[in-house]
Protein backbone atom coordinates (compact mmCIF):
# COMPACT_ATOMS: atom_id res chain seq x y z
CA UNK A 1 -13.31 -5.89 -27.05
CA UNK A 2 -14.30 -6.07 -23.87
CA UNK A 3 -12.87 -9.90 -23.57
CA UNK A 4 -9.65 -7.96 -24.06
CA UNK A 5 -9.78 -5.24 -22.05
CA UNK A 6 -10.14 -6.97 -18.86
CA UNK A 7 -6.84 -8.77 -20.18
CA UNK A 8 -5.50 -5.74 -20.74
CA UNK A 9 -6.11 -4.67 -17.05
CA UNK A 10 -5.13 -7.73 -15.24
CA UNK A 11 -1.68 -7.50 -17.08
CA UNK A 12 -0.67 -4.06 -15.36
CA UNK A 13 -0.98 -6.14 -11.61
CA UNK A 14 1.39 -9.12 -13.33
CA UNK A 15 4.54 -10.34 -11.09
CA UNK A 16 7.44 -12.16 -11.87
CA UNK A 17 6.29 -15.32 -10.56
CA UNK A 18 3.13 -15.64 -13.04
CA UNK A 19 5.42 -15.29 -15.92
CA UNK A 20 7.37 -17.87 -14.46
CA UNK A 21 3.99 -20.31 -13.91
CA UNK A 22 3.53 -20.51 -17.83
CA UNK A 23 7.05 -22.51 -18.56
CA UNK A 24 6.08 -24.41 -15.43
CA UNK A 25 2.68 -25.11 -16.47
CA UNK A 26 4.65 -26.52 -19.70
CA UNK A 27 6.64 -28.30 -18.04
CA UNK A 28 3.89 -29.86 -15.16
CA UNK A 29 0.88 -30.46 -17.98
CA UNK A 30 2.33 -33.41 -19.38
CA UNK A 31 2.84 -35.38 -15.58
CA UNK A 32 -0.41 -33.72 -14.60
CA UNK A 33 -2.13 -34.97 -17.60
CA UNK A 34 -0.77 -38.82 -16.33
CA UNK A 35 -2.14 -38.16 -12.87
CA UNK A 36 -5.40 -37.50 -14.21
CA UNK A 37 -5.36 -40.73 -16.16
CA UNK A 38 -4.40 -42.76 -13.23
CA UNK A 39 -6.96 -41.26 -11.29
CA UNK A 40 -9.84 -41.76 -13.54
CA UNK A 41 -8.77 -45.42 -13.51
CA UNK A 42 -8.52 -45.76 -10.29
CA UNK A 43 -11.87 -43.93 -9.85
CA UNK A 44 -10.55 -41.79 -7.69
CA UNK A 45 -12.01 -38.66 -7.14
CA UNK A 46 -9.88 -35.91 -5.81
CA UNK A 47 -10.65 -32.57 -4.03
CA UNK A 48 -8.53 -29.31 -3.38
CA UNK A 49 -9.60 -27.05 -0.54
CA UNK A 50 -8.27 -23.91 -0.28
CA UNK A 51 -8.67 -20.21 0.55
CA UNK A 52 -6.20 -17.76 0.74
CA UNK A 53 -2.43 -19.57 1.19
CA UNK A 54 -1.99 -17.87 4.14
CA UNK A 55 -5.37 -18.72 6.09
CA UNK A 56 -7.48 -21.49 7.55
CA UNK A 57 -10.55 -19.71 9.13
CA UNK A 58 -12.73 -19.09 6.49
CA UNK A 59 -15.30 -21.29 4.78
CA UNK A 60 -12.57 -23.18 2.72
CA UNK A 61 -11.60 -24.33 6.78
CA UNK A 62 -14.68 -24.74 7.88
CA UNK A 63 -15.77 -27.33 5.60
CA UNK A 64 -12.81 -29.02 5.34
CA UNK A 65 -12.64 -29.49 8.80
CA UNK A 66 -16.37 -30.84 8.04
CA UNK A 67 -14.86 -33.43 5.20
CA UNK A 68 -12.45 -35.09 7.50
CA UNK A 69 -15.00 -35.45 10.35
CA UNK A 70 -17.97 -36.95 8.37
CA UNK A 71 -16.52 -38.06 4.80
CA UNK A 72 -13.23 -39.51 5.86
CA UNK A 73 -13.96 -41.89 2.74
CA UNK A 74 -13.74 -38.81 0.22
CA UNK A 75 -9.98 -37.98 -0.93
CA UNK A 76 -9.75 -34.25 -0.01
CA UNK A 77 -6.68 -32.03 0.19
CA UNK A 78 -6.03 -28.58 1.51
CA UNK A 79 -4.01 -26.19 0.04
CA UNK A 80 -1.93 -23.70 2.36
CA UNK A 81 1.69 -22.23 2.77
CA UNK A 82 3.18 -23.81 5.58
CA UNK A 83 5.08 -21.27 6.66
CA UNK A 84 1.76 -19.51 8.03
CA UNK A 85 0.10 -19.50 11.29
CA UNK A 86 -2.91 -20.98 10.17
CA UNK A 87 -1.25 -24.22 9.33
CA UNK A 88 -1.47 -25.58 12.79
CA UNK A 89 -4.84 -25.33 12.86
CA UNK A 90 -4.91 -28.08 9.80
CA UNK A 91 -1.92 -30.02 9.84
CA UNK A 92 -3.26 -32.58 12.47
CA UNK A 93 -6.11 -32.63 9.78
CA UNK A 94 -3.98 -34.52 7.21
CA UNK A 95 -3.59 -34.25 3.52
CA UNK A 96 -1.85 -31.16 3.36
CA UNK A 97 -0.28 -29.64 0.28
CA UNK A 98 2.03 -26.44 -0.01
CA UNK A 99 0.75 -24.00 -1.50
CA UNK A 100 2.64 -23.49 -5.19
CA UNK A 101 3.88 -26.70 -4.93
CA UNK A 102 4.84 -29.47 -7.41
CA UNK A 103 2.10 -31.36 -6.03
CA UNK A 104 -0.15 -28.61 -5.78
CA UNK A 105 0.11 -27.85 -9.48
CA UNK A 106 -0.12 -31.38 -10.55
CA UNK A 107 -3.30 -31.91 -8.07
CA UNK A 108 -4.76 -28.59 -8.95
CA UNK A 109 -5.08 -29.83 -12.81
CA UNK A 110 -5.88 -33.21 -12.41
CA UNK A 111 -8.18 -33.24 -9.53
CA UNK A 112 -12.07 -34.00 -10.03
CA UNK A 113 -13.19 -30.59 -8.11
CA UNK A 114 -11.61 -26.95 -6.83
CA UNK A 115 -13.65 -26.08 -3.99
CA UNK A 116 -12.26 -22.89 -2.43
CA UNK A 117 -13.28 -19.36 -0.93
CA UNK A 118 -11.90 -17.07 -3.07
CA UNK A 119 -11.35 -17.69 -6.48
CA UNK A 120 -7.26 -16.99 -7.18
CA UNK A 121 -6.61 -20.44 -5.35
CA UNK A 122 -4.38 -22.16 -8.16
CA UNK A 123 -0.70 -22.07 -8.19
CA UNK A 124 -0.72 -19.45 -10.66
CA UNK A 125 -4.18 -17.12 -10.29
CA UNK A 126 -3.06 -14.96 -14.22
CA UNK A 127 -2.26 -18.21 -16.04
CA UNK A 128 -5.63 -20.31 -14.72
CA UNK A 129 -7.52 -17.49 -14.76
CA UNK A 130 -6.54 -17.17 -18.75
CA UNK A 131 -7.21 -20.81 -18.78
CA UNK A 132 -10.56 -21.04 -17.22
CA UNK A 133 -12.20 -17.80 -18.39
CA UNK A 134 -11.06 -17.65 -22.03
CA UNK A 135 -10.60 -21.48 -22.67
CA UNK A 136 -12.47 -23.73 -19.93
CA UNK A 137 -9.89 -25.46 -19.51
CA UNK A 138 -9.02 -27.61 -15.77
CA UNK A 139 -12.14 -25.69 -15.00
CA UNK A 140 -14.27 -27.38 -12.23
CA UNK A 141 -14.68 -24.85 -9.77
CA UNK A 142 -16.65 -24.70 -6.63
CA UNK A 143 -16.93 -21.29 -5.29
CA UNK A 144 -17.69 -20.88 -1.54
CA UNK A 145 -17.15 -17.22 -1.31
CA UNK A 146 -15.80 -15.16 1.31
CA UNK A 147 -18.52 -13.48 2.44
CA UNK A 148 -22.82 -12.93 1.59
CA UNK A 149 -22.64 -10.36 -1.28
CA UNK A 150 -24.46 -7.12 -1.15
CA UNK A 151 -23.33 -5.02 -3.52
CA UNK A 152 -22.66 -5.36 -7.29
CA UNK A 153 -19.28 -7.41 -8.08
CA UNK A 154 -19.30 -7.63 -11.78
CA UNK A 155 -15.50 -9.57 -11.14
CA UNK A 156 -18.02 -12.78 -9.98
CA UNK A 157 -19.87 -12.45 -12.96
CA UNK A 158 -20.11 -15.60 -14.95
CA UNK A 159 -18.35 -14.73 -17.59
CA UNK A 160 -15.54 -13.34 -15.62
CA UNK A 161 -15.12 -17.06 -13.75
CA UNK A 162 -16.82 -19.70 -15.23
CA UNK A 163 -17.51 -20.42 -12.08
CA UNK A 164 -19.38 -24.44 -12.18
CA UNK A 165 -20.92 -23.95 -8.36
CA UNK A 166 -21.89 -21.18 -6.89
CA UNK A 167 -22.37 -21.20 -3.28
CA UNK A 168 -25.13 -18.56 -1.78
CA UNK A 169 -25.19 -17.52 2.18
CA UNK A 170 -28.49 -15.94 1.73
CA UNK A 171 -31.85 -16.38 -0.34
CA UNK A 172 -31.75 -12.79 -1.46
CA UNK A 173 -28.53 -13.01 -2.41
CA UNK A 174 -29.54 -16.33 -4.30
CA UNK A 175 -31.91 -14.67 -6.61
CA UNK A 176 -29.78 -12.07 -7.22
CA UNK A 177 -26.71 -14.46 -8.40
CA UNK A 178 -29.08 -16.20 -10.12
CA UNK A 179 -31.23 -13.85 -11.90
CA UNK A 180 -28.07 -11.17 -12.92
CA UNK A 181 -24.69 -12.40 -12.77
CA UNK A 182 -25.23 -14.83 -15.93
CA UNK A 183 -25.42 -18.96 -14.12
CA UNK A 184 -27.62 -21.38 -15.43
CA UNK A 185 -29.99 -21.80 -12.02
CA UNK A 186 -28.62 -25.25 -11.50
CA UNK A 187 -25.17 -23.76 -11.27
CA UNK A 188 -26.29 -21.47 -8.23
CA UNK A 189 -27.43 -23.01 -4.63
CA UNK A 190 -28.63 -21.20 -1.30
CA UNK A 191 -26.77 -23.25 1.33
CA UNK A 192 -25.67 -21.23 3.79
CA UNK A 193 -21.91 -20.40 3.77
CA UNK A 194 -19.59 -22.76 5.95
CA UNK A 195 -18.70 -21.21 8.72
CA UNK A 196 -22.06 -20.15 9.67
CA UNK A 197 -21.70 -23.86 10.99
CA UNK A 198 -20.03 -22.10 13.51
CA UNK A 199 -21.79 -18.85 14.30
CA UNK A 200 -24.76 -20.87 15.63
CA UNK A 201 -25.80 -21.00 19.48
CA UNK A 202 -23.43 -19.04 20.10
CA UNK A 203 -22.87 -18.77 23.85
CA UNK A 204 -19.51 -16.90 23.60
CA UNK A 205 -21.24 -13.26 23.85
CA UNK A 206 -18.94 -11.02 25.48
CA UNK A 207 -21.50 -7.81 27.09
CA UNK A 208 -18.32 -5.45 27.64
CA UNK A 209 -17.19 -6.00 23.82
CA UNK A 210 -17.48 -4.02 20.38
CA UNK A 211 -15.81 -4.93 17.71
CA UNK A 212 -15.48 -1.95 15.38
CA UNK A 213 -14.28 -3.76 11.54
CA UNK A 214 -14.69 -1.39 8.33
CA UNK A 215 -13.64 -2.73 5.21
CA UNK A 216 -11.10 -1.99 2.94
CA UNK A 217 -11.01 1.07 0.17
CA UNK A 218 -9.88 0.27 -3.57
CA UNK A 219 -7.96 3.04 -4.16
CA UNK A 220 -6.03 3.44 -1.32
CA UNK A 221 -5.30 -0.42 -0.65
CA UNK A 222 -3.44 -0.65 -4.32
CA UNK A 223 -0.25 0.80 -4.36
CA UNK A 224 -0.46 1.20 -7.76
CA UNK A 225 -3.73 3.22 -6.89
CA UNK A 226 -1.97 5.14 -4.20
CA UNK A 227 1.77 6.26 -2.77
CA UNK A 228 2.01 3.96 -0.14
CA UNK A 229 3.25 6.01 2.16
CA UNK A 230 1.81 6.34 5.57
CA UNK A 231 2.26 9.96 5.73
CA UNK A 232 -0.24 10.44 3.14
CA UNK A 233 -2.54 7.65 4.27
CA UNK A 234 -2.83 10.00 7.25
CA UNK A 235 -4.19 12.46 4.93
CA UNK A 236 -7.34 10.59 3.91
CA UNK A 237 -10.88 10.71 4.93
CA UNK A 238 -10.97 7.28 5.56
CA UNK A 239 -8.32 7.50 8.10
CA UNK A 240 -9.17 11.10 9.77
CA UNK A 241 -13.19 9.39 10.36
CA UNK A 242 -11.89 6.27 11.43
CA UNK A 243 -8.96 8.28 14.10
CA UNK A 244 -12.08 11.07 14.86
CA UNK A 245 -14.33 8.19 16.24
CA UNK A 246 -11.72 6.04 18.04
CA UNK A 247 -10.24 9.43 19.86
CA UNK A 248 -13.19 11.09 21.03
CA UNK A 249 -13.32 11.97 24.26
CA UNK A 250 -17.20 11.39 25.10
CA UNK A 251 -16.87 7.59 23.58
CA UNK A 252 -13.81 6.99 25.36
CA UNK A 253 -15.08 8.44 28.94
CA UNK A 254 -18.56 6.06 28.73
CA UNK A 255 -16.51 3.05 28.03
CA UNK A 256 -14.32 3.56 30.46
CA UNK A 257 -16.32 4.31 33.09
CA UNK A 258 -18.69 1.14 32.05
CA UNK A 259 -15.19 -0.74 32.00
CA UNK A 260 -16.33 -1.63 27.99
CA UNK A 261 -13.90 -2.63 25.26
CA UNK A 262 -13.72 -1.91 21.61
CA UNK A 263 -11.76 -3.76 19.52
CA UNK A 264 -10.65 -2.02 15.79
CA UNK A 265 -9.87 -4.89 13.33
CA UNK A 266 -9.31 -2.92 9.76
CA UNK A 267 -9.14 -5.30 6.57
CA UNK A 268 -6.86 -6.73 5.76
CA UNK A 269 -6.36 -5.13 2.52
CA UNK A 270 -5.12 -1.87 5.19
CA UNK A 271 -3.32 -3.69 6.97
CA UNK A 272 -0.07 -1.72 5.63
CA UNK A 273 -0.99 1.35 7.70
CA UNK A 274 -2.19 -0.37 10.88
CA UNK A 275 0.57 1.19 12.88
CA UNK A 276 -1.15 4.87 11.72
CA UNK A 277 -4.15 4.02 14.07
CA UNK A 278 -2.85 5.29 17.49
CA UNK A 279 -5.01 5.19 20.37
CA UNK A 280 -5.58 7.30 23.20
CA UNK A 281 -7.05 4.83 25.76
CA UNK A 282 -6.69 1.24 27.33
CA UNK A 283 -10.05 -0.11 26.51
CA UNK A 284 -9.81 0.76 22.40
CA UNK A 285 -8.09 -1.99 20.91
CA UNK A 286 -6.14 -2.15 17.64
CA UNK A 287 -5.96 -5.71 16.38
CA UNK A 288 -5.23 -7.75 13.44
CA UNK A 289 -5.38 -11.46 11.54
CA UNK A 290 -2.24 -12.11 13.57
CA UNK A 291 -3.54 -11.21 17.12
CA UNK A 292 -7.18 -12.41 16.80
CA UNK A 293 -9.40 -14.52 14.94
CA UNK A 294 -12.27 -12.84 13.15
CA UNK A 295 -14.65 -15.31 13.59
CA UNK A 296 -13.66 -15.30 17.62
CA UNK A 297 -14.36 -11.71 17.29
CA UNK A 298 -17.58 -11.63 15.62
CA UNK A 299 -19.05 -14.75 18.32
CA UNK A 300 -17.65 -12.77 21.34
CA UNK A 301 -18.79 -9.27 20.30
CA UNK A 302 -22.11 -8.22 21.47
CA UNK A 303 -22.17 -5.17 19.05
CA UNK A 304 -20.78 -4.30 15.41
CA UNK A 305 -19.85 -0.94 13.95
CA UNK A 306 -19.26 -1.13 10.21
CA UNK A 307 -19.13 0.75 7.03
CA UNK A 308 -19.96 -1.52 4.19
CA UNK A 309 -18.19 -5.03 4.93
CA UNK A 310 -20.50 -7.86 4.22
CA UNK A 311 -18.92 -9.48 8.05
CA UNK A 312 -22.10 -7.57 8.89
CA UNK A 313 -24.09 -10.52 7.37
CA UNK A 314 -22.54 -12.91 9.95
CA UNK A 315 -23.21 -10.70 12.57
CA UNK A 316 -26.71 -10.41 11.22
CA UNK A 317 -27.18 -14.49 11.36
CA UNK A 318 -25.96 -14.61 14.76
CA UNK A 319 -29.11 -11.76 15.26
CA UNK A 320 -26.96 -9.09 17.13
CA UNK A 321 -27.08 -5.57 16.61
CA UNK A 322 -25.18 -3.39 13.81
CA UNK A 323 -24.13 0.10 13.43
CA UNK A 324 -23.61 1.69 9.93
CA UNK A 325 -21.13 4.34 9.47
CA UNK A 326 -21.12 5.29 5.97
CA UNK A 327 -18.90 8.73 5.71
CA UNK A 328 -18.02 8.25 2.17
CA UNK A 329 -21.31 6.63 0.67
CA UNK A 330 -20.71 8.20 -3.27
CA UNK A 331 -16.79 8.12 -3.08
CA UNK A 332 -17.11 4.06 -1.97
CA UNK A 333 -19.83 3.79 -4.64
CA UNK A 334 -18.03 5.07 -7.62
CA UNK A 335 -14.36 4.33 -6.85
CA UNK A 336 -14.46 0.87 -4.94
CA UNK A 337 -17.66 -0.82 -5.82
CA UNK A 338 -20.92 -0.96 -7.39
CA UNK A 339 -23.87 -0.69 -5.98
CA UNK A 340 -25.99 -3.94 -5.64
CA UNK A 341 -29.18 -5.28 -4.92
CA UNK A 342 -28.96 -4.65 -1.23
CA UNK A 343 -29.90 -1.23 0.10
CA UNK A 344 -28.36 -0.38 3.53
CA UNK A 345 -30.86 2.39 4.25
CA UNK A 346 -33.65 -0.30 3.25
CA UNK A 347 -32.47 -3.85 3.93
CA UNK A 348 -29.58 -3.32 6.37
CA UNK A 349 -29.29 -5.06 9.46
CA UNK A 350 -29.17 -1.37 11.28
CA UNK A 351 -29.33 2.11 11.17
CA UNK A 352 -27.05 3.82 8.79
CA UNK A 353 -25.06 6.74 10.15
CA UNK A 354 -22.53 9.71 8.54
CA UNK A 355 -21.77 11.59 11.29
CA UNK A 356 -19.58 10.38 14.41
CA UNK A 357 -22.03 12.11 17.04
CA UNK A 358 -24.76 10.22 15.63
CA UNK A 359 -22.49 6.68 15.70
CA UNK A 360 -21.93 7.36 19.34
CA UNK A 361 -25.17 8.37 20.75
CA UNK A 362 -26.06 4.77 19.17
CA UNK A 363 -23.19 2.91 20.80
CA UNK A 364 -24.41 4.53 23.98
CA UNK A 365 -28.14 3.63 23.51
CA UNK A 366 -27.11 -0.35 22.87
CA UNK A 367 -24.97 -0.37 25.92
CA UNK A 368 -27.20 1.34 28.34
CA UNK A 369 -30.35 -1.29 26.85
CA UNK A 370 -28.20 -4.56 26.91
CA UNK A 371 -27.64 -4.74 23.51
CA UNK A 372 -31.15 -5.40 22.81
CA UNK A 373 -31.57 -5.49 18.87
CA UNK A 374 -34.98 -3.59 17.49
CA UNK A 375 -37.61 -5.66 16.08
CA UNK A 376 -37.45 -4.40 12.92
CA UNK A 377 -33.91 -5.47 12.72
CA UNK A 378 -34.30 -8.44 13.41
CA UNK A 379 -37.20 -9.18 11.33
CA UNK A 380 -34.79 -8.35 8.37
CA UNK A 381 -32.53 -10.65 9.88
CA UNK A 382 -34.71 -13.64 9.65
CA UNK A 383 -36.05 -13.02 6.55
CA UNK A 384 -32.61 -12.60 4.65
CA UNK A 385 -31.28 -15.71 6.12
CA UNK A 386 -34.30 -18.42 5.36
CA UNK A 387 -32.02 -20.89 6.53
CA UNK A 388 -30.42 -20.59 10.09
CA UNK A 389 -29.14 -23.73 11.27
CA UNK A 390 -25.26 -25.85 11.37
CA UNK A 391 -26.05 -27.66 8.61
CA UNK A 392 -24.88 -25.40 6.00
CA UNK A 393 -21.36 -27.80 5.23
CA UNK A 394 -24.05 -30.39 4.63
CA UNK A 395 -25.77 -28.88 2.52
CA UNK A 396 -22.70 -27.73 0.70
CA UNK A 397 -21.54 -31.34 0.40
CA UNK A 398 -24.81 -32.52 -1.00
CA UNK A 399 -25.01 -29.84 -3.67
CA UNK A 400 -21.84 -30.57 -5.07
CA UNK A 401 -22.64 -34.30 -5.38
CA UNK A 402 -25.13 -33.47 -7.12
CA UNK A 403 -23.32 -31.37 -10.17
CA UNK A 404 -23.99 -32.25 -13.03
């Protein structure tokens, strides 16, 4: 029953295109099936890297990037839409395949491993899905997640993915994936995420920066889940505390009289009503994936404001201070996510704030001391990442040589 009901939910989001994928899949399995063949005689063993087909800057990237600088003798391939931005950034790379491609739904089946960063990375995320969960079928997975999870995401449970790797950023996060989401323990290993590899001695610290980066909200980034219309995204609490905090006049006459910036970067899932967040002065910044680079923002920013992203966790292994403002703690916990393992009041990385005076006075206090991050922070800090180094692709690599 419940097998089918989580069918039965997935099938109200379906598009045009996944219909399409199952004739398709039809007609690709038998040449895929060939490929597959060939490569096992050939001992060839093939990889597909991927993340989102519009991105290259997350960990799918990051080790990549690692693959063709130190395992030039492995055959890897990443998958992206060249028509996107981020294809620059790995075309000089080599072994490129577009995204819903012939070749990238031949590859996809009869390749030896799927390593990617989110886990709708085939040409067809209903029909593999179907074919993974329900079946096990082309099913050899590598999941390098987006981001360290906190709370409770019941969609990563095992069987929900059949996931056969499943990277961990942080040892707390480990036990938890281990103990409660369903793996056998040799199908979970604490690595480090990828582009960590990146986050460390970091010498890009920007003092007159903030980076301000709250995530997204369930129900209002559907549009089957809401109307869609800006007018009555401008209605929301989400948007009137966000607005409230960016326009008030005490924040914005310290930072301009300290000559600091703040830079807003919303998700990405509300990215549809970016042009609804007007500002009121020079040194608040609204920006997007298309005008900066998150992980450029998180190395140059000397101090995060956030609701309930898990970016906070690589702000927290870079060991710079975070700000908390949670305005809608039981409306986020019932309608957008469970909660998990990790308390914010408890475990987080900073204080937790739900009023905007409060949020200020804080930003104030960090800028007036340097940015210096309390002990007790930081003692959180080191603890939840046991492992702080750039060796995390390495790590990464070795573990998946070693599936079994």
């Amino acid at each position: 029953m419940r097998m089918m009901k989580m069918l039965l939910d997935k099938l109200q989001y379906i598009k045009l295109y996944e219909i399409l994928g199952v004739f398709i899949f039809i007609f690709v399995l038998p040449i895929a099936l060939i490929y597959k063949i060939v490569f096992k005689i050939q001992k060839r063993k093939v990889w597909l890297i991927s993340e989102l087909s519009n991105s290259a800057r997350d960990n799918g990237f990051y080790f990549y990037q690692y693959l063709k600088k130190f395992h030039k003798e492995d055959e890897c391939y990443y998958v992206i839409d060249k028509k996107c931005n981020d294809y620059k950034k790995v075309e000089n790379l080599g072994n490129i395949i577009q995204y819903r491609s012939l070749k990238h739904w031949i590859y996809y089946i009869a390749s030896d491993k799927i390593i990617s960063s989110v886990k709708d990375s085939s040409p067809d995320h209903l029909l593999f899905s179907i074919l993974h969960r329900y079946f096990n079928l082309f099913n050899k997975f590598v999941f390098l997640q987006h981001g360290v999870i906190l709370n409770k995401f019941p969609m990563f449970f095992y069987r929900n993915t059949k996931f056969k790797l499943f990277i961990c950023g942080a040892k707390d996060e480990y036990e938890e994936i281990k103990n409660n989401y369903g793996y056998s323990p040799n199908r979970v290993v604490y690595t480090g995420l990828a582009r960590f590899d990146g986050l460390i001695n970091n010498n890009q610290i920007n003092q007159k920066q903030i980076l301000i980066m709250p995530t997204w909200r369930r129900w209002l980034g559907r549009d089957k889940n809401f109307l869609g219309k800006n007018e009555e995204f401008t209605k929301t609490t989400y948007y009137k505390k966000w607005m409230s905090l960016l326009t008030n006049k005490k924040l914005i006459d310290y930072i301009e009289s300290n000559n600091i910036t703040i830079k807003f970067y919303p998700h990405n899932g509300m990215r549809k009503y970016i042009s609804d967040f007007k500002v009121k002065s020079k040194n608040i910044l609204i920006v997007s994936s298309d005008d900066e680079k998150v992980q450029d923002l998180l190395k140059e920013s000397a101090l995060m404001i956030t609701d309930y992203s898990s970016v906070c966790s690589d702000f927290a292994f870079m060991r710079k201070p975070i700000i908390f403002y949670q305005f809608d703690k039981e409306e986020f916990f019932s309608k957008h996510v469970e909660r998990g393992y990790f308390d914010f009041e408890n475990d987080g990385f900073g204080k937790v704030f739900n009023k905007e005076e409060d949020v200020i006075d804080k930003i104030i206090d960090y800028i007036e001391n340097d940015f210096k991050i309390e002990q007790k922070y930081l003692k959180k800090m080191k603890s939840f990442f046991e492992l702080h180094d750039n060796n995390n692709c390495e790590r990464i690599y070795k573990a998946i040589l070693d599936m079994k």
